[in-house]
C-alpha atoms as a PDB file:
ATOM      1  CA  UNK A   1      25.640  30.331 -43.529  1.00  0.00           C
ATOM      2  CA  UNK A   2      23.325  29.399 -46.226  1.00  0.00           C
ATOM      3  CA  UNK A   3      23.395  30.824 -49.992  1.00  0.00           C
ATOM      4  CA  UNK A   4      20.960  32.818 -48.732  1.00  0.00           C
ATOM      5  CA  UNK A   5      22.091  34.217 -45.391  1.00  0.00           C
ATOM      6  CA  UNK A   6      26.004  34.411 -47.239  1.00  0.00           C
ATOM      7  CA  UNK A   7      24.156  36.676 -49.963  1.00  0.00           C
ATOM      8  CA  UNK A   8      22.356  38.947 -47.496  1.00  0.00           C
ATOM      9  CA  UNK A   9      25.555  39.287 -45.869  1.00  0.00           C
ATOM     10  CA  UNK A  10      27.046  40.199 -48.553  1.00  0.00           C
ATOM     11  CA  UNK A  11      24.435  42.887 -49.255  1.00  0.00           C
ATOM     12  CA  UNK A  12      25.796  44.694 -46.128  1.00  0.00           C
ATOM     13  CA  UNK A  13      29.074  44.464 -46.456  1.00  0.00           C
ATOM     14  CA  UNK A  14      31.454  46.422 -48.797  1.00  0.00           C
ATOM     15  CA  UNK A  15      32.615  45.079 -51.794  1.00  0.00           C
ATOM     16  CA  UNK A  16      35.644  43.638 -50.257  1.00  0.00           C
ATOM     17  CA  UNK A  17      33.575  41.990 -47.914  1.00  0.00           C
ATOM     18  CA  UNK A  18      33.868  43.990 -44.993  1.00  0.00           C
ATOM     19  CA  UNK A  19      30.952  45.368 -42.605  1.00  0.00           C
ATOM     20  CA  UNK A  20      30.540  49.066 -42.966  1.00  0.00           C
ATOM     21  CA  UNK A  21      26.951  49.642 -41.238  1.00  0.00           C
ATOM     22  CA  UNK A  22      25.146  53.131 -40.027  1.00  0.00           C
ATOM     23  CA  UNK A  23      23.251  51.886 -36.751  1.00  0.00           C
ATOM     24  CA  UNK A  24      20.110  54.095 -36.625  1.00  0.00           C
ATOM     25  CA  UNK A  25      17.736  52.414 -34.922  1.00  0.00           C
ATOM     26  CA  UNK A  26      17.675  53.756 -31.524  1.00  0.00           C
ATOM     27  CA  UNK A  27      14.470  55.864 -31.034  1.00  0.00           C
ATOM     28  CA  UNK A  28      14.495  57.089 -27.038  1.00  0.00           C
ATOM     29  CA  UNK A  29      18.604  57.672 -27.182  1.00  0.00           C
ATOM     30  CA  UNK A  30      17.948  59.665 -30.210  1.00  0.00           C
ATOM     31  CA  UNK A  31      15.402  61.716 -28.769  1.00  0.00           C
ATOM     32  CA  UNK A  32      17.274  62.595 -25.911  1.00  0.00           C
ATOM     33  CA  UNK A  33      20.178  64.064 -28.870  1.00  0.00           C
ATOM     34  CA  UNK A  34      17.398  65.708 -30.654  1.00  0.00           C
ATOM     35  CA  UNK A  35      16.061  67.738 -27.166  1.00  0.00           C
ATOM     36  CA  UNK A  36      16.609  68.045 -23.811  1.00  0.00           C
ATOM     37  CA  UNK A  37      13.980  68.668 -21.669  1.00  0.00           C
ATOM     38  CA  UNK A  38      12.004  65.487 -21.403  1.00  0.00           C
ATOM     39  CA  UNK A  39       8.360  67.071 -22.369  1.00  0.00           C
ATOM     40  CA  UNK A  40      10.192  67.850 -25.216  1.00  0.00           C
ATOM     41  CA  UNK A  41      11.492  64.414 -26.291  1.00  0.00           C
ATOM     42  CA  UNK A  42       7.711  63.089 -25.739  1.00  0.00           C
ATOM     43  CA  UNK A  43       6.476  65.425 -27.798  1.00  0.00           C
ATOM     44  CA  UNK A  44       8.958  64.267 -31.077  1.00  0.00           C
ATOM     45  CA  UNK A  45       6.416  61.825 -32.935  1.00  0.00           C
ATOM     46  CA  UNK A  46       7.238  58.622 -34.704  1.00  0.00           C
ATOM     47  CA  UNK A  47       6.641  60.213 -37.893  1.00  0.00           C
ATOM     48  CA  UNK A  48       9.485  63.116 -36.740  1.00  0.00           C
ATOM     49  CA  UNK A  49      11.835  60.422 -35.749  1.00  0.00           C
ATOM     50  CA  UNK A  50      11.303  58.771 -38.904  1.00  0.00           C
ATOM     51  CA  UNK A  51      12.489  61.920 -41.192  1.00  0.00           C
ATOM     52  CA  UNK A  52      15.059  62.275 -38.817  1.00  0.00           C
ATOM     53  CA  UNK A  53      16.211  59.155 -39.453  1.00  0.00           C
ATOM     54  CA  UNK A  54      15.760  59.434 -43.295  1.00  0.00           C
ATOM     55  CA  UNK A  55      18.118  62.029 -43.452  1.00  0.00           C
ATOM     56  CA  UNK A  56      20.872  59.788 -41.807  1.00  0.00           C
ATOM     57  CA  UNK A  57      19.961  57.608 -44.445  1.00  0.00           C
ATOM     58  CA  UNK A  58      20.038  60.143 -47.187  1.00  0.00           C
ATOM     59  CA  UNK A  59      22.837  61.970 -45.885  1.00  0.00           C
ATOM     60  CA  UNK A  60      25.403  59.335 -44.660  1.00  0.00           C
ATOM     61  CA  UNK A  61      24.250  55.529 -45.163  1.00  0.00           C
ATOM     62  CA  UNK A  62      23.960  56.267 -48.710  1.00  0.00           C
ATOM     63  CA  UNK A  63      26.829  58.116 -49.318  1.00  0.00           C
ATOM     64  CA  UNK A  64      29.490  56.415 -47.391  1.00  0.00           C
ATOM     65  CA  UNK A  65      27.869  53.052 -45.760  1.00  0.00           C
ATOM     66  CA  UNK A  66      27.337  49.629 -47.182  1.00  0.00           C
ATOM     67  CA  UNK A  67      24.344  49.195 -45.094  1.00  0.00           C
ATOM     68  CA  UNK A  68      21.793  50.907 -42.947  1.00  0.00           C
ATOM     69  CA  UNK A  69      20.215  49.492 -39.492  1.00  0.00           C
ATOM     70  CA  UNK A  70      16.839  50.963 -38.884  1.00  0.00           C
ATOM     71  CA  UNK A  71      13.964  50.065 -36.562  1.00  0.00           C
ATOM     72  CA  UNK A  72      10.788  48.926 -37.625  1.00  0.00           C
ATOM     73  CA  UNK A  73       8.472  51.732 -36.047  1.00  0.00           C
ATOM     74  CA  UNK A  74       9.937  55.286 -37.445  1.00  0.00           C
ATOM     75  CA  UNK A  75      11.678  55.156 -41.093  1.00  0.00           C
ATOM     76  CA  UNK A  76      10.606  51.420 -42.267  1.00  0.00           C
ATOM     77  CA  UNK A  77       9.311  51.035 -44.810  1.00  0.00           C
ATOM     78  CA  UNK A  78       9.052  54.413 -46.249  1.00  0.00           C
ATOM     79  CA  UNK A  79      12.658  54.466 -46.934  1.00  0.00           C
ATOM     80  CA  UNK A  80      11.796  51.684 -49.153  1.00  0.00           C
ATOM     81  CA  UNK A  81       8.702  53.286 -50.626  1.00  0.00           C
ATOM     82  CA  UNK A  82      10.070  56.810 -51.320  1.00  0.00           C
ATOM     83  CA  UNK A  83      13.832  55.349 -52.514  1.00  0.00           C
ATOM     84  CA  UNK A  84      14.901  57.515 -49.981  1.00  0.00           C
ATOM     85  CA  UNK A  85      17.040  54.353 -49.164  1.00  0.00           C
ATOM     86  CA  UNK A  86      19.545  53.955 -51.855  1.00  0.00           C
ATOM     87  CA  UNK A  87      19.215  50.333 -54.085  1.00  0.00           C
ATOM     88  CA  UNK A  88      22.831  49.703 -53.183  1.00  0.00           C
ATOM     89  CA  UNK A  89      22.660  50.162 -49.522  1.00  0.00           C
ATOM     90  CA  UNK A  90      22.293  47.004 -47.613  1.00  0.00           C
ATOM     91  CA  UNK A  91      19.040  47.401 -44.982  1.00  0.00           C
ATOM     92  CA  UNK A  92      18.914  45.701 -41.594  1.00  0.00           C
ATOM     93  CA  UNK A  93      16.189  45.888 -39.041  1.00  0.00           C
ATOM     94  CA  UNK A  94      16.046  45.957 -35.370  1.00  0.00           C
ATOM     95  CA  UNK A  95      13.823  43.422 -33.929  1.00  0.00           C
ATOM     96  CA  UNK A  96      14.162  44.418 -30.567  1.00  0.00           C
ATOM     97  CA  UNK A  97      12.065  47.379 -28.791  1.00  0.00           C
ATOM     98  CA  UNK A  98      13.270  50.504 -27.169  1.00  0.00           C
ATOM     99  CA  UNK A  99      14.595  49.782 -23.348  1.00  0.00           C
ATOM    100  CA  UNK A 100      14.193  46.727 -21.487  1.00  0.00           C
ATOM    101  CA  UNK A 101      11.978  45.214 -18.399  1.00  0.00           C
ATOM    102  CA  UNK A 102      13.863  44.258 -15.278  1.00  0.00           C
ATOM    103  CA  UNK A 103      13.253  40.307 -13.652  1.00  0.00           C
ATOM    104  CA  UNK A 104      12.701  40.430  -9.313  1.00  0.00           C
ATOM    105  CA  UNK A 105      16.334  39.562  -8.916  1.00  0.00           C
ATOM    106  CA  UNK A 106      17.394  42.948 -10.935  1.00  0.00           C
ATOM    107  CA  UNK A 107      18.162  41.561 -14.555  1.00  0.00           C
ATOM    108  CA  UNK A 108      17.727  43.157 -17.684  1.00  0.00           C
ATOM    109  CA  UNK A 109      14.899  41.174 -19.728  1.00  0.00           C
ATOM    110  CA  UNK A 110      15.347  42.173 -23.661  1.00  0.00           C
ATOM    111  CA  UNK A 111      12.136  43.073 -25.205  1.00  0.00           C
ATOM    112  CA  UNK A 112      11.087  42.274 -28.867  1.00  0.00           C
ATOM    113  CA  UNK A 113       9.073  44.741 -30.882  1.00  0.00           C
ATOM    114  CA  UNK A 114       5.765  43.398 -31.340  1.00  0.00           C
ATOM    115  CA  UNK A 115       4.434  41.261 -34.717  1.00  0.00           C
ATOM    116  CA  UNK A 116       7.961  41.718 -35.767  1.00  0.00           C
ATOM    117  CA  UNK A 117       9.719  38.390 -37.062  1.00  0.00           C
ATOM    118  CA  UNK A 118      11.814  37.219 -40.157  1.00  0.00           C
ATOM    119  CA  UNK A 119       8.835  36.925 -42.597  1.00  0.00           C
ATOM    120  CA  UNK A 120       7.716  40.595 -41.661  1.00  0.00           C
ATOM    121  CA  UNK A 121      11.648  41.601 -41.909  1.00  0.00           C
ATOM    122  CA  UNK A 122      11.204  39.858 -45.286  1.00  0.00           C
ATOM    123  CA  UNK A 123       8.120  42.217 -45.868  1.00  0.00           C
ATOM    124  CA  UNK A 124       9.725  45.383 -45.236  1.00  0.00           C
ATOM    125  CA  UNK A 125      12.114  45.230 -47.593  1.00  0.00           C
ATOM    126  CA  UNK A 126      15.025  44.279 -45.150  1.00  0.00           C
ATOM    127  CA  UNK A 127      18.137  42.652 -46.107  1.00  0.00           C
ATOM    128  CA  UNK A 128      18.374  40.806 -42.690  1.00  0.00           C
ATOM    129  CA  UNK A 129      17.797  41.842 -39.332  1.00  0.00           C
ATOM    130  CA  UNK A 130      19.294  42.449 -36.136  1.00  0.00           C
ATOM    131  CA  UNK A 131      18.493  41.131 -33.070  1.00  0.00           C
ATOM    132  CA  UNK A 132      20.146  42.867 -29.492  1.00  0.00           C
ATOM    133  CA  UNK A 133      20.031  41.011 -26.079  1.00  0.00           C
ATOM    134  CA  UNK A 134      21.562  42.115 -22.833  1.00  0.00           C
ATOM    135  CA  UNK A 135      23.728  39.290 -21.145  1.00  0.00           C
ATOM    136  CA  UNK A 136      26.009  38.431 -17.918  1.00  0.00           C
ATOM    137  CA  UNK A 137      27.498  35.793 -18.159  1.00  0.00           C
ATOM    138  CA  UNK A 138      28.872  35.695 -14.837  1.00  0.00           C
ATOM    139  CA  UNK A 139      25.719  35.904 -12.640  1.00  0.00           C
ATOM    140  CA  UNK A 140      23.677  32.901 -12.335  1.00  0.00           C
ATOM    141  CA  UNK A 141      20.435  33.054 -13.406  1.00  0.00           C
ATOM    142  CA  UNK A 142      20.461  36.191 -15.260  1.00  0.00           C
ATOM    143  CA  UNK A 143      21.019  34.707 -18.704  1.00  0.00           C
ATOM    144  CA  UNK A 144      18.203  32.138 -19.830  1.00  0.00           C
ATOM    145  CA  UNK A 145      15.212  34.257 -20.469  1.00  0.00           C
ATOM    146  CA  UNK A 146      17.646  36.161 -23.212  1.00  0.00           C
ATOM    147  CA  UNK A 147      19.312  32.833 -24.410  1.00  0.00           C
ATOM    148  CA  UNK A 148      15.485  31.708 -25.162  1.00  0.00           C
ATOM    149  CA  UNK A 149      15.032  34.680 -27.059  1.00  0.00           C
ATOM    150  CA  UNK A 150      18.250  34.229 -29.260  1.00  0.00           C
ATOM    151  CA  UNK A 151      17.766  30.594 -29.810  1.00  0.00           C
ATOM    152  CA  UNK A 152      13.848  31.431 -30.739  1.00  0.00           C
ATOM    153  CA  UNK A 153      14.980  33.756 -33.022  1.00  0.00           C
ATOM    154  CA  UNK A 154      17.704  31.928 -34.852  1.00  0.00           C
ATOM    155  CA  UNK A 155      14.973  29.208 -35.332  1.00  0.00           C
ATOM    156  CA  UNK A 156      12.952  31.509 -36.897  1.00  0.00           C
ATOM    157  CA  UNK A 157      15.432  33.411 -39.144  1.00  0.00           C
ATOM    158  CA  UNK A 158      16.695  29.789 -40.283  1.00  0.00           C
ATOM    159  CA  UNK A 159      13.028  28.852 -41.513  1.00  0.00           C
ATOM    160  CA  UNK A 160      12.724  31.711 -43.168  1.00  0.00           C
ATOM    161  CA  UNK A 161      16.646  31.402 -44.534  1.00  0.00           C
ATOM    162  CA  UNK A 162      16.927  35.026 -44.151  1.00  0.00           C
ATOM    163  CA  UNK A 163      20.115  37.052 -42.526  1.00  0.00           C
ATOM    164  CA  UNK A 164      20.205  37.359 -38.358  1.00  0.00           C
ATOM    165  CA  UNK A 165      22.973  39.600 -36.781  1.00  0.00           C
ATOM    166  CA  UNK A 166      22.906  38.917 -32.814  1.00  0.00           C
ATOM    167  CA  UNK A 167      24.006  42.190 -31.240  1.00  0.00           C
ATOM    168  CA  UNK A 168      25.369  41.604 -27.357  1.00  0.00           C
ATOM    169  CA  UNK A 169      25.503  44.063 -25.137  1.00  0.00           C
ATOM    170  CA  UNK A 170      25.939  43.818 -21.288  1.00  0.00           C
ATOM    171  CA  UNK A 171      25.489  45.995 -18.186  1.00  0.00           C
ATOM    172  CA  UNK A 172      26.567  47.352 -14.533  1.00  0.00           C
ATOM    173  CA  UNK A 173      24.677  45.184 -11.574  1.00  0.00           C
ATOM    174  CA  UNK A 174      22.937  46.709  -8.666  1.00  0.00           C
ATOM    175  CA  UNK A 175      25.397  46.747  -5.894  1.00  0.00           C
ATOM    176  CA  UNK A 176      28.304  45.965  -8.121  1.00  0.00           C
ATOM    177  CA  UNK A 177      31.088  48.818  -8.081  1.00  0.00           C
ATOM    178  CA  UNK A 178      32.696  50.119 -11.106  1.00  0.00           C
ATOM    179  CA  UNK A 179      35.601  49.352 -11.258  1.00  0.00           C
ATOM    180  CA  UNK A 180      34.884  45.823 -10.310  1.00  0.00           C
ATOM    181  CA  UNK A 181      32.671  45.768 -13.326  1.00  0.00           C
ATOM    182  CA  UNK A 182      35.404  47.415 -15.541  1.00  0.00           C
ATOM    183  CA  UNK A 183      37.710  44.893 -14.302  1.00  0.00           C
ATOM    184  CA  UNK A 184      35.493  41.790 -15.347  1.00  0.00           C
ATOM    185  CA  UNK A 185      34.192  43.389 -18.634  1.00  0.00           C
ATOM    186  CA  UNK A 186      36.712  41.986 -21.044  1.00  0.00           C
ATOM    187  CA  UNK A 187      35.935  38.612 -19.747  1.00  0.00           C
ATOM    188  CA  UNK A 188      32.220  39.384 -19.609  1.00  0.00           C
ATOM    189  CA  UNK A 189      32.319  40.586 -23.218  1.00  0.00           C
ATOM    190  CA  UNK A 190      34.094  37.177 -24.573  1.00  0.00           C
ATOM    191  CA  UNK A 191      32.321  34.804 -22.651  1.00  0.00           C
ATOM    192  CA  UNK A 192      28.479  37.354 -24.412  1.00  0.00           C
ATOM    193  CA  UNK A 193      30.435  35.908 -27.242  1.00  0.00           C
ATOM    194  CA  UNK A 194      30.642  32.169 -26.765  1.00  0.00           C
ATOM    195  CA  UNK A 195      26.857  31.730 -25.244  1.00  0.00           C
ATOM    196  CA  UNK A 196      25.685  33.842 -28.448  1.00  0.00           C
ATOM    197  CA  UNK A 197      27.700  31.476 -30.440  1.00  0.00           C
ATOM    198  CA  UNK A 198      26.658  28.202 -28.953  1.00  0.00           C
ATOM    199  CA  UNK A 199      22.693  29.584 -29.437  1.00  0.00           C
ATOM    200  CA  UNK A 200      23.646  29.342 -33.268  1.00  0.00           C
ATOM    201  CA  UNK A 201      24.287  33.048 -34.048  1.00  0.00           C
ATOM    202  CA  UNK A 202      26.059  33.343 -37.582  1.00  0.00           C
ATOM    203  CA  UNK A 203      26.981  36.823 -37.138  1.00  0.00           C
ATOM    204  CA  UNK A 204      27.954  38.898 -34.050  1.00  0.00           C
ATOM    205  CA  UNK A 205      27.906  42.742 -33.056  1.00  0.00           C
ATOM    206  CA  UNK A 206      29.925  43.191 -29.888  1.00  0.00           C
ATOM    207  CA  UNK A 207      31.213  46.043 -27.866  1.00  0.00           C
ATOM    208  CA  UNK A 208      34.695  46.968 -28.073  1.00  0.00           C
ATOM    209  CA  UNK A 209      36.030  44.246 -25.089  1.00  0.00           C
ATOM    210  CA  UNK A 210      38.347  46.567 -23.628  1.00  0.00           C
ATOM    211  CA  UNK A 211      41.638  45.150 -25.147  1.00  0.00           C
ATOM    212  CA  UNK A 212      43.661  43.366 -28.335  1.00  0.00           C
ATOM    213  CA  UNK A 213      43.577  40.458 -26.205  1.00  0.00           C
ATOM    214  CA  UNK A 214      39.919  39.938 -25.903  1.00  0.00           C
ATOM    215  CA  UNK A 215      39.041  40.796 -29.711  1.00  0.00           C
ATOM    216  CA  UNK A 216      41.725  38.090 -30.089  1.00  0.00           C
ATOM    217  CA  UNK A 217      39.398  35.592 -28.162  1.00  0.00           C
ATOM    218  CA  UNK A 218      36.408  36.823 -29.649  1.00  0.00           C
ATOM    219  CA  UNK A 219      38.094  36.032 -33.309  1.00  0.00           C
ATOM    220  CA  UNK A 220      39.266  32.239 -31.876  1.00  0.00           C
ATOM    221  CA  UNK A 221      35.898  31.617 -30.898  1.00  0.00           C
ATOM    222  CA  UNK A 222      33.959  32.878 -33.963  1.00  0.00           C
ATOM    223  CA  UNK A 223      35.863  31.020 -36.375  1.00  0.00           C
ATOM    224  CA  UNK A 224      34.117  31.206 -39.410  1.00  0.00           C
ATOM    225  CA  UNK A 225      31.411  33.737 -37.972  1.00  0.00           C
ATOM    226  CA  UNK A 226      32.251  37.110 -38.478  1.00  0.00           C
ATOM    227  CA  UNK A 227      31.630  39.834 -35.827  1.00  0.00           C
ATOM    228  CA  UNK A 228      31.527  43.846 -36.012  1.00  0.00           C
ATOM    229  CA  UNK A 229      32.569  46.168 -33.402  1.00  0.00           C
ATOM    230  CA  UNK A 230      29.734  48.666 -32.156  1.00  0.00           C
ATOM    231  CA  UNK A 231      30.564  52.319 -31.044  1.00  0.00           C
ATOM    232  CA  UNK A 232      28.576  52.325 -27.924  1.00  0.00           C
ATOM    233  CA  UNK A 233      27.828  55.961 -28.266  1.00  0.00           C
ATOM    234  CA  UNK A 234      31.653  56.883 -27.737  1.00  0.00           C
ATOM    235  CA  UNK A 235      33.659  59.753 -29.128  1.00  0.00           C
ATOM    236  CA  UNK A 236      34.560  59.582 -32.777  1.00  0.00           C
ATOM    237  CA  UNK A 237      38.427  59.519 -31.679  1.00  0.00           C
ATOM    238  CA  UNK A 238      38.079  57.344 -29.088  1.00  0.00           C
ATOM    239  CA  UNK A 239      35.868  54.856 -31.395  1.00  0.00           C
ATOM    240  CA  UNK A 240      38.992  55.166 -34.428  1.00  0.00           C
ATOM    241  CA  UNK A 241      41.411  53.662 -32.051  1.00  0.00           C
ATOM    242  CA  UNK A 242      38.934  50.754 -31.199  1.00  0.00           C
ATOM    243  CA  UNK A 243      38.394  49.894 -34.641  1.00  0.00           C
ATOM    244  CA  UNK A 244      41.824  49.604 -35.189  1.00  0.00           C
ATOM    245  CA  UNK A 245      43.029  47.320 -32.400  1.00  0.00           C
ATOM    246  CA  UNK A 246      39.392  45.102 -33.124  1.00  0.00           C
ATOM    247  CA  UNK A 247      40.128  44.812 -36.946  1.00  0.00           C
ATOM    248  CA  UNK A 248      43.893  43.658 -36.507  1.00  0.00           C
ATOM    249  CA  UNK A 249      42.557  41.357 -33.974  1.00  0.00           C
ATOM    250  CA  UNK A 250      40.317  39.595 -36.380  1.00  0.00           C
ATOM    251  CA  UNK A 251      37.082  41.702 -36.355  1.00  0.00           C
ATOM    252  CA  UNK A 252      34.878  41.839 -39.974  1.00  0.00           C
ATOM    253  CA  UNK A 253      33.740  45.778 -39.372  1.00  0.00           C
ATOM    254  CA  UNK A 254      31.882  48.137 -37.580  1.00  0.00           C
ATOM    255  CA  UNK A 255      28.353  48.734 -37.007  1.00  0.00           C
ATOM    256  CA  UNK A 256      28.213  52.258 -36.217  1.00  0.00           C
ATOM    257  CA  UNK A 257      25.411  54.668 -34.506  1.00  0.00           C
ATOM    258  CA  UNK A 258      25.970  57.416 -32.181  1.00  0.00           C
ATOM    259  CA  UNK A 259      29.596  58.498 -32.335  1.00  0.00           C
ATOM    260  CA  UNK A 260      29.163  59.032 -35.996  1.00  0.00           C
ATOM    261  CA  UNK A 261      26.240  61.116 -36.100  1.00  0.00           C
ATOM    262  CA  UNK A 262      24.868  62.250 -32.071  1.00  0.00           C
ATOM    263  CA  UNK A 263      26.200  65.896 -32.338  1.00  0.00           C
ATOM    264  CA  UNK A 264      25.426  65.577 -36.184  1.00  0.00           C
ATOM    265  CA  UNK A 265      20.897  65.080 -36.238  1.00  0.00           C
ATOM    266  CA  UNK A 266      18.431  67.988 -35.469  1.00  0.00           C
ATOM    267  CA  UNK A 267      14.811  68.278 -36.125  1.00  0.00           C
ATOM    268  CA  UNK A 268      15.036  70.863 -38.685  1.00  0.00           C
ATOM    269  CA  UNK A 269      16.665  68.694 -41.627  1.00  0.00           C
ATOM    270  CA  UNK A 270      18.560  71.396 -43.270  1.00  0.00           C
ATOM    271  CA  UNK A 271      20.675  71.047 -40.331  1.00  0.00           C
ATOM    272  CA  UNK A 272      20.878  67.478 -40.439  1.00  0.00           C
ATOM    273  CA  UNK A 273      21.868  67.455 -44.117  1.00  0.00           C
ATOM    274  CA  UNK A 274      25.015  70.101 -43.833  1.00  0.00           C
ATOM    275  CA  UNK A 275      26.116  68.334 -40.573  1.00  0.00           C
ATOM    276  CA  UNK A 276      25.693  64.559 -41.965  1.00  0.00           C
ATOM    277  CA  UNK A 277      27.846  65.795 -44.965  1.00  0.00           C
ATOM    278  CA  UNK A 278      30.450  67.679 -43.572  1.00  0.00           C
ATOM    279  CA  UNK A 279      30.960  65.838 -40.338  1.00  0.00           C
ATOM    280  CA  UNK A 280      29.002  62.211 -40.454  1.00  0.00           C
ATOM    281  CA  UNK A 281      30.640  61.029 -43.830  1.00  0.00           C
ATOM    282  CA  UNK A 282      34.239  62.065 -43.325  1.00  0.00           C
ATOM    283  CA  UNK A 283      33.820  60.397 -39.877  1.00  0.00           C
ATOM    284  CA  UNK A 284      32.459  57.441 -42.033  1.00  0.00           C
ATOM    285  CA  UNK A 285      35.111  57.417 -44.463  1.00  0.00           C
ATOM    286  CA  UNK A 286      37.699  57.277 -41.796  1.00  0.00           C
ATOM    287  CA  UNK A 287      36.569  54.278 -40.580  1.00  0.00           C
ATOM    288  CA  UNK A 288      36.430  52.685 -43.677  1.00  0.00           C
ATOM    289  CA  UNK A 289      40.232  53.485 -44.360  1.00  0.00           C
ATOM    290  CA  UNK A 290      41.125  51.879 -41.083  1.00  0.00           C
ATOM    291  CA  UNK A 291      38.829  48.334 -42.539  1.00  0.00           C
ATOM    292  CA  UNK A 292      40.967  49.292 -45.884  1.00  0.00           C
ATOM    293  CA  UNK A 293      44.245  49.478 -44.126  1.00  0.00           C
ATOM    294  CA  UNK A 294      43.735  46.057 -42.867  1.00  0.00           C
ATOM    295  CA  UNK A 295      42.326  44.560 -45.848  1.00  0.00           C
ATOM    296  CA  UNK A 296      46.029  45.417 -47.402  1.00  0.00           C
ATOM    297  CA  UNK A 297      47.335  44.090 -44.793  1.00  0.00           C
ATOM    298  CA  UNK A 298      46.071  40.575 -45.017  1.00  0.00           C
END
């Protein structure tokens, strides 16, 4: 990294150097938590997502997180504007829009929100930003449109000298059964890891691989670069025992959505603020004693 990507990543890491990150910038998963019927979800506004949002941020990111991930479209930049977002809480933002288009052989094709790149990050206030691709590895042809897209925007985070986190994620194939796919996924996830790498990512957010041996590989690949472990939306418990076999297999933190706060958000924010408190953070702090647990340990 330069000075200046090493102090942005520093900014959202702890003060032992550790990412602790709230991941709130999913905008159709969350309205699918915040109501059920789909006329419903259409009818939640960017402006209702974005106080939605600014209570996670008020409610748990500031109280418990080093750092905040939030999309450009809902709570950025009035976080920033009404110091809803606390001055010591690290802000990252999403450069990549909601869902994804599919090429004629059946591959996911990331999209980028639009007018979004590292001197508008710079802009809104962000401390870095985060950039998420879908990838397989194992099927030809399914890769290079993505690649582009990581290796355009490393260029242009690296002219800017501002922080990029390159967040992998991969999916199930048309005609592929699951437990073939289950079987190949902690191969899938470390190989994500080295084509990220060799498109010049300088920090990584990666699924969970499946086991100690793959965050093993992921760690002897990275090197130097650090990566953080991602909850994938699953169940707080099932999420602390990830953690721990990722960190004492060389992970740097977690970058953390859904399984700390999906049964935590409503629309009426009263709600939001008692369950963010009394649920969210002690979730939160959890985690963090698991990161603190290793630290001691090394």
């Amino acid at each position: 990294m330069t000075v200046s990507e090493r102090r942005g990543y520093q900014q959202i890491c702890d003060a032992e150097g550790f990412m602790l990150v709230v991941a709130a910038d999913q905008r159709g998963g969350m309205r699918k938590l915040l109501a059920s019927d789909e006329a419903d979800q259409k009818k939640i506004s960017t402006a209702v997502l974005g106080r939605v949002k600014g209570d996670i941020v008020r409610h748990l990111a500031n109280a418990a997180a080093s750092c905040v991930l939030l999309d450009p479209v809902c709570a950025v930049p009035d976080v920033v504007r009404d110091a809803t977002l606390s001055r010591s809480t690290g802000l990252l933002i999403g450069l990549d829009e909601s869902g994804w288009d599919v090429s004629p052989e059946g591959f996911r094709l990331s999209k980028l929100c639009p007018g979004i790149n590292a001197r508008r990050v710079r802009e809104l206030g962000g401390t870095g930003a985060k950039l998420m691709v879908y990838l397989r590895p194992d099927a030809e042809g399914a890769n290079e449109y993505n690649l582009k897209i990581i290796r355009d925007c490393v260029a242009d985070f690296a002219a800017e000298d501002l922080l990029l986190v390159v967040e992998i994620l991969t999916y199930q194939l048309d005609r592929e059964m699951e437990d073939e796919y289950q079987a190949r996924f902690p191969s899938i996830i470390v190989e994500c890891a080295r084509l990220a790498l060799e498109c010049g990512s300088k920090v990584l957010k990666m699924p969970y691989p499946g086991t100690a041996e793959a965050c093993s590989r992921i760690t002897a690949l990275c090197g130097p670069v650090p990566w953080a472990v991602l909850s994938a939306g699953v169940n707080h418990e099932t999420f602390v025992g990830q953690v721990e076999i990722a960190m004492q297999n060389g992970a740097s933190g977690i970058i953390a959505g859904r399984s700390l706060w999906k049964d935590c958000i409503h629309l009426d924010s009263d709600v939001s603020a008692k369950r963010l408190s009394e649920i969210a953070v002690p979730r939160l702090r959890e985690l963090k004693s698991i990161v603190a647990a290793h630290r001691a340990s090394v």
